[in-house]
C-alpha atoms as a PDB file:
ATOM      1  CA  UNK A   1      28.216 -27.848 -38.276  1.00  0.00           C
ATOM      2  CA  UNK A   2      31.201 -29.185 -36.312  1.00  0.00           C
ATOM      3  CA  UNK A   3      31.573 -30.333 -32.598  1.00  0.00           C
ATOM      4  CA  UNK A   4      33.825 -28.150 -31.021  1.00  0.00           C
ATOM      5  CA  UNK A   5      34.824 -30.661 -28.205  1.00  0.00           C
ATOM      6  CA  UNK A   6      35.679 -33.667 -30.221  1.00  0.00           C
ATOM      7  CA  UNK A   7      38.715 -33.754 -32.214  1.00  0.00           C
ATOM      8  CA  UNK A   8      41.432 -36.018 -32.768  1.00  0.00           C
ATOM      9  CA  UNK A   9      45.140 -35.224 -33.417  1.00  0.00           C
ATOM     10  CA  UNK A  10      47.606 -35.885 -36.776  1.00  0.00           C
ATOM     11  CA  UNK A  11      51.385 -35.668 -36.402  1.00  0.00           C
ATOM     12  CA  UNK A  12      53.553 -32.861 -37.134  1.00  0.00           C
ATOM     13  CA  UNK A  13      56.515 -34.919 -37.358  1.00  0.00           C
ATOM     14  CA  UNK A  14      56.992 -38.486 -38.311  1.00  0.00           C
ATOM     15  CA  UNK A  15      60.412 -39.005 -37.167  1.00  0.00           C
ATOM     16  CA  UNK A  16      59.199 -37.263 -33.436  1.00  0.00           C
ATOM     17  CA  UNK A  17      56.441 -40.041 -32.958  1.00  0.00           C
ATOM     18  CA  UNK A  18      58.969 -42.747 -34.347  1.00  0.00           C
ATOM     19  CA  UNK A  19      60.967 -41.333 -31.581  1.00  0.00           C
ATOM     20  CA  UNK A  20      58.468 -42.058 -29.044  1.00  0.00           C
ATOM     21  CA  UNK A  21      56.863 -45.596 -29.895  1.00  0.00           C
ATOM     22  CA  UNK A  22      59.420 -48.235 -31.319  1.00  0.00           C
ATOM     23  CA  UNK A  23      58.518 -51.442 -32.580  1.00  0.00           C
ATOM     24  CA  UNK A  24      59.105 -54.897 -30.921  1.00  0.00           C
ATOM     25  CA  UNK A  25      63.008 -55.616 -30.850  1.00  0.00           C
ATOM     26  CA  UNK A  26      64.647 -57.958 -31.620  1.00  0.00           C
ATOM     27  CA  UNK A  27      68.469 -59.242 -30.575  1.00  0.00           C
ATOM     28  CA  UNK A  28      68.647 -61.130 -33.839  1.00  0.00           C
ATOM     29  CA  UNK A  29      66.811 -61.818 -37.081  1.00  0.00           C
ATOM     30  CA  UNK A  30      66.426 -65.736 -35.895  1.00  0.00           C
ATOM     31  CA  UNK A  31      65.874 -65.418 -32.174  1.00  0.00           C
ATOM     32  CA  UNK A  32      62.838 -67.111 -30.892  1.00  0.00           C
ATOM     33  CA  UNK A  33      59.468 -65.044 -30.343  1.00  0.00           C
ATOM     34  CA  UNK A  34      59.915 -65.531 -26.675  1.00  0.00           C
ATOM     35  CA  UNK A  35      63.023 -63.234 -26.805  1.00  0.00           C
ATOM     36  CA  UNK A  36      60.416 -60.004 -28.424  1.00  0.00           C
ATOM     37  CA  UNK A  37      60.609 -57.147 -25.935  1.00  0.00           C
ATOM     38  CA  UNK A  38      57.267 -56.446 -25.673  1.00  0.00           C
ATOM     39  CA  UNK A  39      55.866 -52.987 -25.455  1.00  0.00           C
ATOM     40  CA  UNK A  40      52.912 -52.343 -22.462  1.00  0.00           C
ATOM     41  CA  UNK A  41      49.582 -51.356 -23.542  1.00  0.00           C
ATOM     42  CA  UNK A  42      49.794 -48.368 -21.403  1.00  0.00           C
ATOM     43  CA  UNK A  43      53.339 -47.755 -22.714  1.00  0.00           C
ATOM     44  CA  UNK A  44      51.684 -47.078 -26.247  1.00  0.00           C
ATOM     45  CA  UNK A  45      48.754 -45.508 -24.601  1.00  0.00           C
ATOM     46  CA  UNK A  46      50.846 -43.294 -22.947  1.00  0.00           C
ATOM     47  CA  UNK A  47      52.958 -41.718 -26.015  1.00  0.00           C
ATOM     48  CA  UNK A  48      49.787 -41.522 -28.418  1.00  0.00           C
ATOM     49  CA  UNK A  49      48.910 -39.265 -25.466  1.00  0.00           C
ATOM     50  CA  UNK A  50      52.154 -37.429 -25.569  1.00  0.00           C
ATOM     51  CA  UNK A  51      52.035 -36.836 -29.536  1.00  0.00           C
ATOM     52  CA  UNK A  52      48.293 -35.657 -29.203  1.00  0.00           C
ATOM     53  CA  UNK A  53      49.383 -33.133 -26.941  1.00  0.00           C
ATOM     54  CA  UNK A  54      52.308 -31.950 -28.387  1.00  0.00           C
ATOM     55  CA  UNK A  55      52.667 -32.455 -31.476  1.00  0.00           C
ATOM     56  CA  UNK A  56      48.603 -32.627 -32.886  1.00  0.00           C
ATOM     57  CA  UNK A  57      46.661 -30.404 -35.155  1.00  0.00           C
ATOM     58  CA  UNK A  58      42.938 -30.645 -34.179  1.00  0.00           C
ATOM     59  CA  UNK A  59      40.852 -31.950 -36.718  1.00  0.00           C
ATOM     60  CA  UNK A  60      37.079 -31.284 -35.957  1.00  0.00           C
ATOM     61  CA  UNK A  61      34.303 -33.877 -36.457  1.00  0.00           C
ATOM     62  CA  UNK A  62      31.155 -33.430 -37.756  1.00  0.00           C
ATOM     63  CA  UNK A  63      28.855 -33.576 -35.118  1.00  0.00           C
ATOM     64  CA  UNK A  64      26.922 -36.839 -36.478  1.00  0.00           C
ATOM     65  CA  UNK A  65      30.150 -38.734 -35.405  1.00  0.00           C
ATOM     66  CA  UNK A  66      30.158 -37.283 -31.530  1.00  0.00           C
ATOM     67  CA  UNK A  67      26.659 -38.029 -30.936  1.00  0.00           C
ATOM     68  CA  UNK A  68      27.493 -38.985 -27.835  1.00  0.00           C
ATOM     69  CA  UNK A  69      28.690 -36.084 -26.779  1.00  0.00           C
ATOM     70  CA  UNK A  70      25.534 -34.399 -26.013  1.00  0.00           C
ATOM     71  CA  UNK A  71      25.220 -30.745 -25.080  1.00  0.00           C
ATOM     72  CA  UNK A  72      22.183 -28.313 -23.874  1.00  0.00           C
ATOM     73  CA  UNK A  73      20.619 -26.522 -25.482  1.00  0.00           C
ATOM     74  CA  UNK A  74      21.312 -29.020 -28.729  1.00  0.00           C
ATOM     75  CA  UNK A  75      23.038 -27.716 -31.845  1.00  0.00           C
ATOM     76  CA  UNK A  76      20.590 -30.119 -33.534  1.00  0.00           C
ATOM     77  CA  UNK A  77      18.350 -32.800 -32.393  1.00  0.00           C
ATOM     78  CA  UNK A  78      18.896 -36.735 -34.473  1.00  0.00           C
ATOM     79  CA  UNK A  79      15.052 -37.491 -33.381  1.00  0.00           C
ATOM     80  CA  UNK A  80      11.960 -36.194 -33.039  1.00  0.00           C
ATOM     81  CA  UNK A  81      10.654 -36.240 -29.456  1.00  0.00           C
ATOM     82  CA  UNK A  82       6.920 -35.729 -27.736  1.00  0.00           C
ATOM     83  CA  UNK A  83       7.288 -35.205 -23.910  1.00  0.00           C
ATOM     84  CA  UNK A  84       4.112 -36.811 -22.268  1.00  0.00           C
ATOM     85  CA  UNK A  85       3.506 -36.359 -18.217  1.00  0.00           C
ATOM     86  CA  UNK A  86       1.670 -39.628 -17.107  1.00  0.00           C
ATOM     87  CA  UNK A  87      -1.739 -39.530 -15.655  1.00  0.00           C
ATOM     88  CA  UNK A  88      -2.829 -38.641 -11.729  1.00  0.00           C
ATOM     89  CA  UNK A  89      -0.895 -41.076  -9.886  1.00  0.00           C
ATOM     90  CA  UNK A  90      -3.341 -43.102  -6.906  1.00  0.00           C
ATOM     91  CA  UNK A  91      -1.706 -40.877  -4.067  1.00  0.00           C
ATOM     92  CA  UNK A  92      -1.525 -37.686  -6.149  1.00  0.00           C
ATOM     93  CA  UNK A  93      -5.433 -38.541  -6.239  1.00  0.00           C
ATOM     94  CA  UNK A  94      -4.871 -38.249  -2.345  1.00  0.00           C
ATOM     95  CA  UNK A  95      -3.294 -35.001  -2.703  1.00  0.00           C
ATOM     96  CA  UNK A  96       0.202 -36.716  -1.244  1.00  0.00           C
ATOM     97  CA  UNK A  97       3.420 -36.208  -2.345  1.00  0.00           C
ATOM     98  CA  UNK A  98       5.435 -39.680  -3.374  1.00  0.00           C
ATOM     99  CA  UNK A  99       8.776 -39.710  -4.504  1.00  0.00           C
ATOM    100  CA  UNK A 100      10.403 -42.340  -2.962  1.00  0.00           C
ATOM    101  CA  UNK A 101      12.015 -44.490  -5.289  1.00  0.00           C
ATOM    102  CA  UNK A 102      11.905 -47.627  -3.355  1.00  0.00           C
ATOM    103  CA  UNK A 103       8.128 -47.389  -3.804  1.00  0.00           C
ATOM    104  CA  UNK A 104       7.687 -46.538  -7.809  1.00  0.00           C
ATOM    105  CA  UNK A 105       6.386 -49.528  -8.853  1.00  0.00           C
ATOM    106  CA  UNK A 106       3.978 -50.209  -6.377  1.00  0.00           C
ATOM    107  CA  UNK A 107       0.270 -50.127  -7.222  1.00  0.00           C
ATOM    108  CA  UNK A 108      -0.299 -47.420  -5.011  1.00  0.00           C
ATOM    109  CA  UNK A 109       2.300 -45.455  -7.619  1.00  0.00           C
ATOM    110  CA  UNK A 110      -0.313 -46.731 -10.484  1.00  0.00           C
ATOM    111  CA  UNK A 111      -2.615 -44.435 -12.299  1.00  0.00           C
ATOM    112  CA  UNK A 112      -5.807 -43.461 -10.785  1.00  0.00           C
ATOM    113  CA  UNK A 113      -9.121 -43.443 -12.693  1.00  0.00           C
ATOM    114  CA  UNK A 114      -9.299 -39.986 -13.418  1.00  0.00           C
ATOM    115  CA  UNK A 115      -5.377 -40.351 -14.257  1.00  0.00           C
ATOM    116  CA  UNK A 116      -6.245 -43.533 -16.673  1.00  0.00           C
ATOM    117  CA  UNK A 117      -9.146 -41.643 -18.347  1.00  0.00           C
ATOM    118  CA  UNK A 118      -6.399 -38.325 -18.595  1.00  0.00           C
ATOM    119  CA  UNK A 119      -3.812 -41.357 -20.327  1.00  0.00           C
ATOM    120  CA  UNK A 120      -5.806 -42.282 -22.773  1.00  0.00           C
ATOM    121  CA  UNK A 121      -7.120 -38.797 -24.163  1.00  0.00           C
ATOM    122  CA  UNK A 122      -3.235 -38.392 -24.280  1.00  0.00           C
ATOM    123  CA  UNK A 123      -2.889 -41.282 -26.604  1.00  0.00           C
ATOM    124  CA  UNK A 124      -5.225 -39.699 -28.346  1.00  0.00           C
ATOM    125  CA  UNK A 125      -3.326 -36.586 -28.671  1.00  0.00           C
ATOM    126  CA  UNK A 126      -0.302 -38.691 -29.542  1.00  0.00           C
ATOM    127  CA  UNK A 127      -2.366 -40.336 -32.519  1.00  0.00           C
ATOM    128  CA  UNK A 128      -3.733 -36.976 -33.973  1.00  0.00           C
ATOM    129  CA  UNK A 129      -0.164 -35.310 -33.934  1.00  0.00           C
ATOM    130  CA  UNK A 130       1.251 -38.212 -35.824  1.00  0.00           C
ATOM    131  CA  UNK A 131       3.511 -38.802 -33.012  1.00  0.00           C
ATOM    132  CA  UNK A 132       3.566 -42.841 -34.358  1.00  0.00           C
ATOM    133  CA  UNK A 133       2.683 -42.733 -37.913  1.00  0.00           C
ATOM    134  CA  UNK A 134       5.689 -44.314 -39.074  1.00  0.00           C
ATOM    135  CA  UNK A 135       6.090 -46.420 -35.436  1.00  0.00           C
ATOM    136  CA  UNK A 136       8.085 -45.046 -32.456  1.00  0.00           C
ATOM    137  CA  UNK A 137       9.935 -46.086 -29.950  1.00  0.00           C
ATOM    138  CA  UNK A 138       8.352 -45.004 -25.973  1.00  0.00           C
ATOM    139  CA  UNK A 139      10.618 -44.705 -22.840  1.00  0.00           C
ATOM    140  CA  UNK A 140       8.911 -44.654 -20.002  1.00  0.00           C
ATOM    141  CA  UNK A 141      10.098 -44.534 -16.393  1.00  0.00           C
ATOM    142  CA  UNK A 142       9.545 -47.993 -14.549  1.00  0.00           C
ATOM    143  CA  UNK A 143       7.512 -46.147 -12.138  1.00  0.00           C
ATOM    144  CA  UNK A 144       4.121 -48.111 -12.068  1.00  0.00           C
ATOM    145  CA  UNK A 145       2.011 -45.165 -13.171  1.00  0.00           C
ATOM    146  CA  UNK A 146       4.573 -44.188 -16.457  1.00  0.00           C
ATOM    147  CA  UNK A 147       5.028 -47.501 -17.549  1.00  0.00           C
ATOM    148  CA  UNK A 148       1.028 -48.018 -17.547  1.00  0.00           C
ATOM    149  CA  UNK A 149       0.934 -44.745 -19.234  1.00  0.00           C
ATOM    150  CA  UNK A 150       3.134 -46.336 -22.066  1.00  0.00           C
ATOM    151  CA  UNK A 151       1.117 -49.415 -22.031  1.00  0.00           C
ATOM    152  CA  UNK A 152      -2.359 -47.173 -22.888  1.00  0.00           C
ATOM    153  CA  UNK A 153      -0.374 -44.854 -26.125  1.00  0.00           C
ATOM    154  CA  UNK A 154       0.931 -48.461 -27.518  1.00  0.00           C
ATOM    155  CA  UNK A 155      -2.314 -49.829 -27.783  1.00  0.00           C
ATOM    156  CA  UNK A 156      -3.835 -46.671 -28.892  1.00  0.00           C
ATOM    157  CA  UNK A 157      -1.449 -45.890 -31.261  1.00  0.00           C
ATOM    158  CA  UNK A 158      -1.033 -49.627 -32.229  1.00  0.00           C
ATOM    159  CA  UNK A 159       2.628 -50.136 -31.499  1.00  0.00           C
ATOM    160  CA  UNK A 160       4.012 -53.272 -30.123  1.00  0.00           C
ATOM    161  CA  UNK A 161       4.975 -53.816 -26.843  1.00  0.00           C
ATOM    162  CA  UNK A 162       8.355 -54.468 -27.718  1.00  0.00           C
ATOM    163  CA  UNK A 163       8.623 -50.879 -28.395  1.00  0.00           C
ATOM    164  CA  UNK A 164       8.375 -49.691 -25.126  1.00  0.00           C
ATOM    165  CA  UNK A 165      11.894 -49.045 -23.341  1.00  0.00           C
ATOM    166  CA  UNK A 166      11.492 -48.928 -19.817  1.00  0.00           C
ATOM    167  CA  UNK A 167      14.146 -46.792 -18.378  1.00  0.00           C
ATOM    168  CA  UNK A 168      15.046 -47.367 -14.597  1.00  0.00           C
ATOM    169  CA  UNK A 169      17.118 -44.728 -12.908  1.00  0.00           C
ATOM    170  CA  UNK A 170      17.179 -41.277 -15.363  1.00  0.00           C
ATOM    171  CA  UNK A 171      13.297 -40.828 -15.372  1.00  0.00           C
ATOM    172  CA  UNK A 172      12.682 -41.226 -11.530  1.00  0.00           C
ATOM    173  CA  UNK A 173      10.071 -38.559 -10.077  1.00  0.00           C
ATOM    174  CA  UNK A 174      12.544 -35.920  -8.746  1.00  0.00           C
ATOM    175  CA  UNK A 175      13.146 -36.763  -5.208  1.00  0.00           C
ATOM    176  CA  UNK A 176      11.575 -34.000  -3.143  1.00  0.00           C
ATOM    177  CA  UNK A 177      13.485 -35.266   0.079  1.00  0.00           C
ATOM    178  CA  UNK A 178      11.643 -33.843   3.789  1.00  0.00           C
ATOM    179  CA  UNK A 179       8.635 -33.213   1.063  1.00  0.00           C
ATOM    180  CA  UNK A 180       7.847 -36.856   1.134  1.00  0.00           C
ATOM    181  CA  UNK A 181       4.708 -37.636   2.306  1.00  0.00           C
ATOM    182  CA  UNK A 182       3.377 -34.109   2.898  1.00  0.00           C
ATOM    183  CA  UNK A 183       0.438 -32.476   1.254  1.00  0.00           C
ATOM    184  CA  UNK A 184       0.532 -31.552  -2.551  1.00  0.00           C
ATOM    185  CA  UNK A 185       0.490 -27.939  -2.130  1.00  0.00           C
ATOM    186  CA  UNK A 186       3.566 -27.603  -0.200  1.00  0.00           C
ATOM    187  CA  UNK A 187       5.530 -28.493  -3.599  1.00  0.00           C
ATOM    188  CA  UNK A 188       5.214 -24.734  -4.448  1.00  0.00           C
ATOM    189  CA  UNK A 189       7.631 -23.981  -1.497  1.00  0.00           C
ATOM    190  CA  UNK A 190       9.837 -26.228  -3.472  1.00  0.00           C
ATOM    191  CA  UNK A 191       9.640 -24.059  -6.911  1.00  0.00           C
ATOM    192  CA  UNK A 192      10.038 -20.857  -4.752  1.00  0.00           C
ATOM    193  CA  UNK A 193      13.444 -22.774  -3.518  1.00  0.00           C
ATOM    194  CA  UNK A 194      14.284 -23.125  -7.284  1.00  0.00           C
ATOM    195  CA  UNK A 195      13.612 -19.804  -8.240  1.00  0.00           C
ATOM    196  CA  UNK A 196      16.385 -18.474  -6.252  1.00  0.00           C
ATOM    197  CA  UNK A 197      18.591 -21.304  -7.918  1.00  0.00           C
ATOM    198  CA  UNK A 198      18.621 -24.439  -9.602  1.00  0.00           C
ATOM    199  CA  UNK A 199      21.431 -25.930  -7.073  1.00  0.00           C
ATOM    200  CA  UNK A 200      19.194 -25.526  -3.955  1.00  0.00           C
ATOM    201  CA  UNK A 201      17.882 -28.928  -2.713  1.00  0.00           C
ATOM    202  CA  UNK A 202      14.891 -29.233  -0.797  1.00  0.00           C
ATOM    203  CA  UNK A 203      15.517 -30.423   3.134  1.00  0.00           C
ATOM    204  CA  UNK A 204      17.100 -34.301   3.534  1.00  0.00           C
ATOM    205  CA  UNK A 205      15.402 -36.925   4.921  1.00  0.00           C
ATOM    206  CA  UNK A 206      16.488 -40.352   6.272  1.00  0.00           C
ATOM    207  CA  UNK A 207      13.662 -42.606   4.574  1.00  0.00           C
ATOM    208  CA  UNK A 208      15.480 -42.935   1.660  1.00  0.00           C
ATOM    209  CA  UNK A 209      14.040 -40.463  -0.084  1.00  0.00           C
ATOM    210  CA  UNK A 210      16.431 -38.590  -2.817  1.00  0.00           C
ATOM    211  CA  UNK A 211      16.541 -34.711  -1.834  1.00  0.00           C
ATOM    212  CA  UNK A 212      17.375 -33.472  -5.401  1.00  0.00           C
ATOM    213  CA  UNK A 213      18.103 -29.802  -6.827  1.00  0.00           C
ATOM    214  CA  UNK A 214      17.071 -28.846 -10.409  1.00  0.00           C
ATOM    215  CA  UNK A 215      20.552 -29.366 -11.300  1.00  0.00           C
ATOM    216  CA  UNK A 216      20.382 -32.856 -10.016  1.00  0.00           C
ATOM    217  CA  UNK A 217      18.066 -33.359 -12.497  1.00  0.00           C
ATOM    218  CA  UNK A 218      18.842 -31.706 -15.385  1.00  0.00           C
ATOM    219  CA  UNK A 219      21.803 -34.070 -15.188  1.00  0.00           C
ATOM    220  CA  UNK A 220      19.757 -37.209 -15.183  1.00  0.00           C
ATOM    221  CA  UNK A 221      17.906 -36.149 -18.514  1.00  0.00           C
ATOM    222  CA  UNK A 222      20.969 -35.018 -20.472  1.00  0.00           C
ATOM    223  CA  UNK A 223      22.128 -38.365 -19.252  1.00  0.00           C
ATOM    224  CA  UNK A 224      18.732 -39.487 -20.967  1.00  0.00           C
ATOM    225  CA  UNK A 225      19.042 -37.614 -23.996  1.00  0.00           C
ATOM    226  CA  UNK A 226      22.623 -38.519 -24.828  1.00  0.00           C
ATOM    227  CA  UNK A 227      21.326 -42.079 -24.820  1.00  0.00           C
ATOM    228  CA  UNK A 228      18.590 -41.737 -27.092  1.00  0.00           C
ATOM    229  CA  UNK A 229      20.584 -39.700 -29.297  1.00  0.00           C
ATOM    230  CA  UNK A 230      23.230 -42.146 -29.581  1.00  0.00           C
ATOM    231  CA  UNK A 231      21.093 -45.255 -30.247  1.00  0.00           C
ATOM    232  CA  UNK A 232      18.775 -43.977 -32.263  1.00  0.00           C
ATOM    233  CA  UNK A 233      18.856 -41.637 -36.056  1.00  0.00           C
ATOM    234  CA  UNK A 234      15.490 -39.984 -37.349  1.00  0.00           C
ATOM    235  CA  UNK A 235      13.283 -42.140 -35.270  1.00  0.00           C
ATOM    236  CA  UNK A 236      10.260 -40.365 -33.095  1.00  0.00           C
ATOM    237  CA  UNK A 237      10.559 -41.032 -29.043  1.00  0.00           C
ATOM    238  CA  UNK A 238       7.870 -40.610 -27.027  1.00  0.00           C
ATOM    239  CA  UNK A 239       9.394 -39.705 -23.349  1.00  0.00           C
ATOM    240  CA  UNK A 240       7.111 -40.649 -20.685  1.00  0.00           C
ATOM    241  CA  UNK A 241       7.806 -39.372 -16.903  1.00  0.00           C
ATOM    242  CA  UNK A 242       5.795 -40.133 -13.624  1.00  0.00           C
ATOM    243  CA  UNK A 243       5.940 -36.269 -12.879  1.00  0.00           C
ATOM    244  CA  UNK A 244       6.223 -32.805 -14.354  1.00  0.00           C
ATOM    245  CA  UNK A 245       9.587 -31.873 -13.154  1.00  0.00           C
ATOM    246  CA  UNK A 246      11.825 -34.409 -15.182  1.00  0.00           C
ATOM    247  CA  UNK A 247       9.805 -33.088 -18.377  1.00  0.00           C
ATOM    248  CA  UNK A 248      10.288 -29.246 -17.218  1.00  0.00           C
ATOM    249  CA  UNK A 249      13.854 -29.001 -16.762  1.00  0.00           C
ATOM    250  CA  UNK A 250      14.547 -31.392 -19.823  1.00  0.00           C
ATOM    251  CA  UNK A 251      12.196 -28.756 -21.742  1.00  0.00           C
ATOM    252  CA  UNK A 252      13.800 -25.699 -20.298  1.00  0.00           C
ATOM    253  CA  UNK A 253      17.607 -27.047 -21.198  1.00  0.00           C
ATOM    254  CA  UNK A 254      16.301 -28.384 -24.391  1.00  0.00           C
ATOM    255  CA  UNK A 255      15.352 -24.790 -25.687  1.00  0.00           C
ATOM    256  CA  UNK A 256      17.898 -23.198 -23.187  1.00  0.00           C
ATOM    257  CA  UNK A 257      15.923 -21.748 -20.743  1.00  0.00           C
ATOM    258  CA  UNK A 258      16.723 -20.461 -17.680  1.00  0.00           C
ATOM    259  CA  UNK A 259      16.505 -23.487 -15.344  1.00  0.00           C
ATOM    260  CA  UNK A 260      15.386 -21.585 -11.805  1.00  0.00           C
ATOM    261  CA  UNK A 261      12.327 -21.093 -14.125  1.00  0.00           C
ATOM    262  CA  UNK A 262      11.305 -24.473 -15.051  1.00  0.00           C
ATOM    263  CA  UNK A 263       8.258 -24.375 -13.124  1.00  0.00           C
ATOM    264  CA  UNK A 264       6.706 -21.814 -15.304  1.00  0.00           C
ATOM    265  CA  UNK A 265       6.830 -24.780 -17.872  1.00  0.00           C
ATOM    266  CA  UNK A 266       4.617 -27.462 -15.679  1.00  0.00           C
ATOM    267  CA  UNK A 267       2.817 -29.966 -17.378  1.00  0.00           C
ATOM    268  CA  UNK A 268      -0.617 -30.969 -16.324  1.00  0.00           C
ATOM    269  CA  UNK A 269      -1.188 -34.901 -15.563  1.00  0.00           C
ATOM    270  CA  UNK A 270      -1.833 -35.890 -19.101  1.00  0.00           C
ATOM    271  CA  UNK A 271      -0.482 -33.118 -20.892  1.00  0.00           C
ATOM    272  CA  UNK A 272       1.008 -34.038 -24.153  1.00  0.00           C
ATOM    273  CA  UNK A 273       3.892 -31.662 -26.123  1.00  0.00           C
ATOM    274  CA  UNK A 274       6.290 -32.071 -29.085  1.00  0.00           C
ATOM    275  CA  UNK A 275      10.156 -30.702 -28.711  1.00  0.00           C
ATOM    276  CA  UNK A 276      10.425 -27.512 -30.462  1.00  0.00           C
ATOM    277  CA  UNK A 277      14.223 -26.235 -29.968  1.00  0.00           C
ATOM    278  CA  UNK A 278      13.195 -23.242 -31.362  1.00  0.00           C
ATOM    279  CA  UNK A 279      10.977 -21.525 -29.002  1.00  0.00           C
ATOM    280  CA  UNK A 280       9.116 -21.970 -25.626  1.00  0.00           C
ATOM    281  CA  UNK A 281       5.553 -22.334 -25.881  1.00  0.00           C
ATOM    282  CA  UNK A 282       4.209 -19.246 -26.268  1.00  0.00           C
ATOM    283  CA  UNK A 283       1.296 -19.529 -23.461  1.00  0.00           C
ATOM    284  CA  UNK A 284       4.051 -20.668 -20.431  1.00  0.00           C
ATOM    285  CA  UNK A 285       5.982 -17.795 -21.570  1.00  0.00           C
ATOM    286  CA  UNK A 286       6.321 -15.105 -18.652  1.00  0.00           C
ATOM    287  CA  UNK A 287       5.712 -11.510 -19.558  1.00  0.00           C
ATOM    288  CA  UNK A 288       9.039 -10.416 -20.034  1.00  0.00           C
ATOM    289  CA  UNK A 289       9.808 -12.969 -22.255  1.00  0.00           C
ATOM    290  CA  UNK A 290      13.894 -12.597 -21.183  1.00  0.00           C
ATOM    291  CA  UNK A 291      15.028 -15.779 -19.650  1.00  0.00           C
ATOM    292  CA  UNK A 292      17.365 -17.451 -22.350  1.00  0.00           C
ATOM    293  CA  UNK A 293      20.160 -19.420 -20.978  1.00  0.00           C
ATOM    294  CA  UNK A 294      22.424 -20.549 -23.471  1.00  0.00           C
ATOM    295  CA  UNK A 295      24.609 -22.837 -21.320  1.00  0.00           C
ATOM    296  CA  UNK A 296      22.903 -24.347 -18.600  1.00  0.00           C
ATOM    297  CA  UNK A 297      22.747 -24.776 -15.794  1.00  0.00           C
ATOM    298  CA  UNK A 298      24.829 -21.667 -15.217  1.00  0.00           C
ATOM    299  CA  UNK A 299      22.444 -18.857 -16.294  1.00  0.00           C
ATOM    300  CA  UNK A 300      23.368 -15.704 -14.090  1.00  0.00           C
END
């Protein structure tokens, strides 16, 4: 399979790029170094540039060299991945909504009982799949209640602690914005927001808070996934996210789903499920069944 977006360029014409970069010269054979005429770094940089573009036939990588470079929905996954939602957060317990960033590692942000108890049968889950059979690497968010969650599957699964990545920005709760602090239930008016698009952002607020559109984060986890796919080669990553939304959209552009439709994808506090590319899982699939999206986010 090749990577249609990453080539590189070979030259036509010797004598044209001869033409166009010239060595060092000199006014005599036995004149002092001093007296080389140097040529600027962004001299050379400039006409590489200019034979690339004129003069280049593309030749096409395979895709294991632009790792990089990555794309949703995937050509073809490097890892295997297991997408785990982190136990009821204390203030989810209070039926609040808490996105706030400045606040994710507070212990108020920390796992409840119930949400502790809901960690560790996921650990168990984890451990009956085989998620870390042969070890595996777990990136949690920093938020207090994710990283605990990846603290609970280590020891369950006995992996070291020096497995677990925290990641600090890219697996944030989505920021729900004017949402902050209001009850639970009002987070459907934010999915019926989505539904109508995934670049609708739910009201601002001046708190702090982020106000963030699907879009906004389906960004942040390709950001995620180009990572992991670049540092790592046929290693198992367990993805852990303080909330449902991070996992949804990186689930829907994963398989290439429509992205206004993420929601129909929620994961429970707790819930544990492996990355199949190939298909949606057949019980979040909606009756119609028709909501591929082969280049997301733009799906109309």
């Amino acid at each position: 399979m090749l990577a249609a977006t990453t080539f590189v360029a070979t030259n036509k014409s010797s004598s044209s790029s001869s033409s166009l970069i010239s060595p060092p010269i000199f006014s005599s054979r036995n004149q002092k170094q001093k007296d080389v005429i140097s040529i600027k770094r962004r001299d050379i940089l400039t006409s590489i540039s200019i034979i690339l573009l004129n003069y280049g036939n593309p030749i096409y990588l395979p895709v294991s060299q632009a790792r990089g470079l990555f794309q949703m929905p995937p050509v073809k996954l490097t890892n295997r991945y297991y997408l785990v939602r982190a136990g009821e957060s204390e203030y989810e317990s209070l039926g609040i909504i808490n996105t706030n960033p400045v606040a994710k590692t507070s212990v108020d942000n920390g796992l409840s009982e119930i949400g502790k108890k809901q960690t560790v049968r996921a650990a168990f889950d984890l451990k009956s799949m085989g998620a870390c059979e042969n070890s595996c690497w777990i990136w949690p968010s920093i938020t207090q209640r994710a990283y605990q969650a990846a603290e609970i599957i280590a020891s369950v699964n006995g992996i070291n602690r020096s497995r677990i990545v925290p990641e600090y920005s890219f697996l944030d709760a989505r920021g729900l914005g004017a949402y902050e602090g209001k009850n639970l239930d009002s987070i459907s008016e934010v999915y019926a927001l989505d539904s109508l698009s995934p670049n609708i952002k739910p009201p601002p607020i001046n708190d702090g808070t982020p106000n963030e559109s699907v879009q906004d984060v389906f960004v942040r986890v390709t950001q995620l996934m180009s990572i992991l796919e670049t540092q790592y080669a046929g290693d198992t990553v367990i993805i852990v996210s303080p909330d449902s939304d991070n996992l949804t959209v990186l689930q829907a552009g994963l398989v290439g789903l429509e992205l206004k439709r993420h929601s129909d994808l929620a994961f429970r506090p707790g819930e544990v499920r492996f990355v199949d590319t190939s298909s949606v899982p057949t019980y979040k699939q909606p009756a119609s069944a028709v909501y591929k999206c082969f280049n997301p986010p733009n799906c109309n």
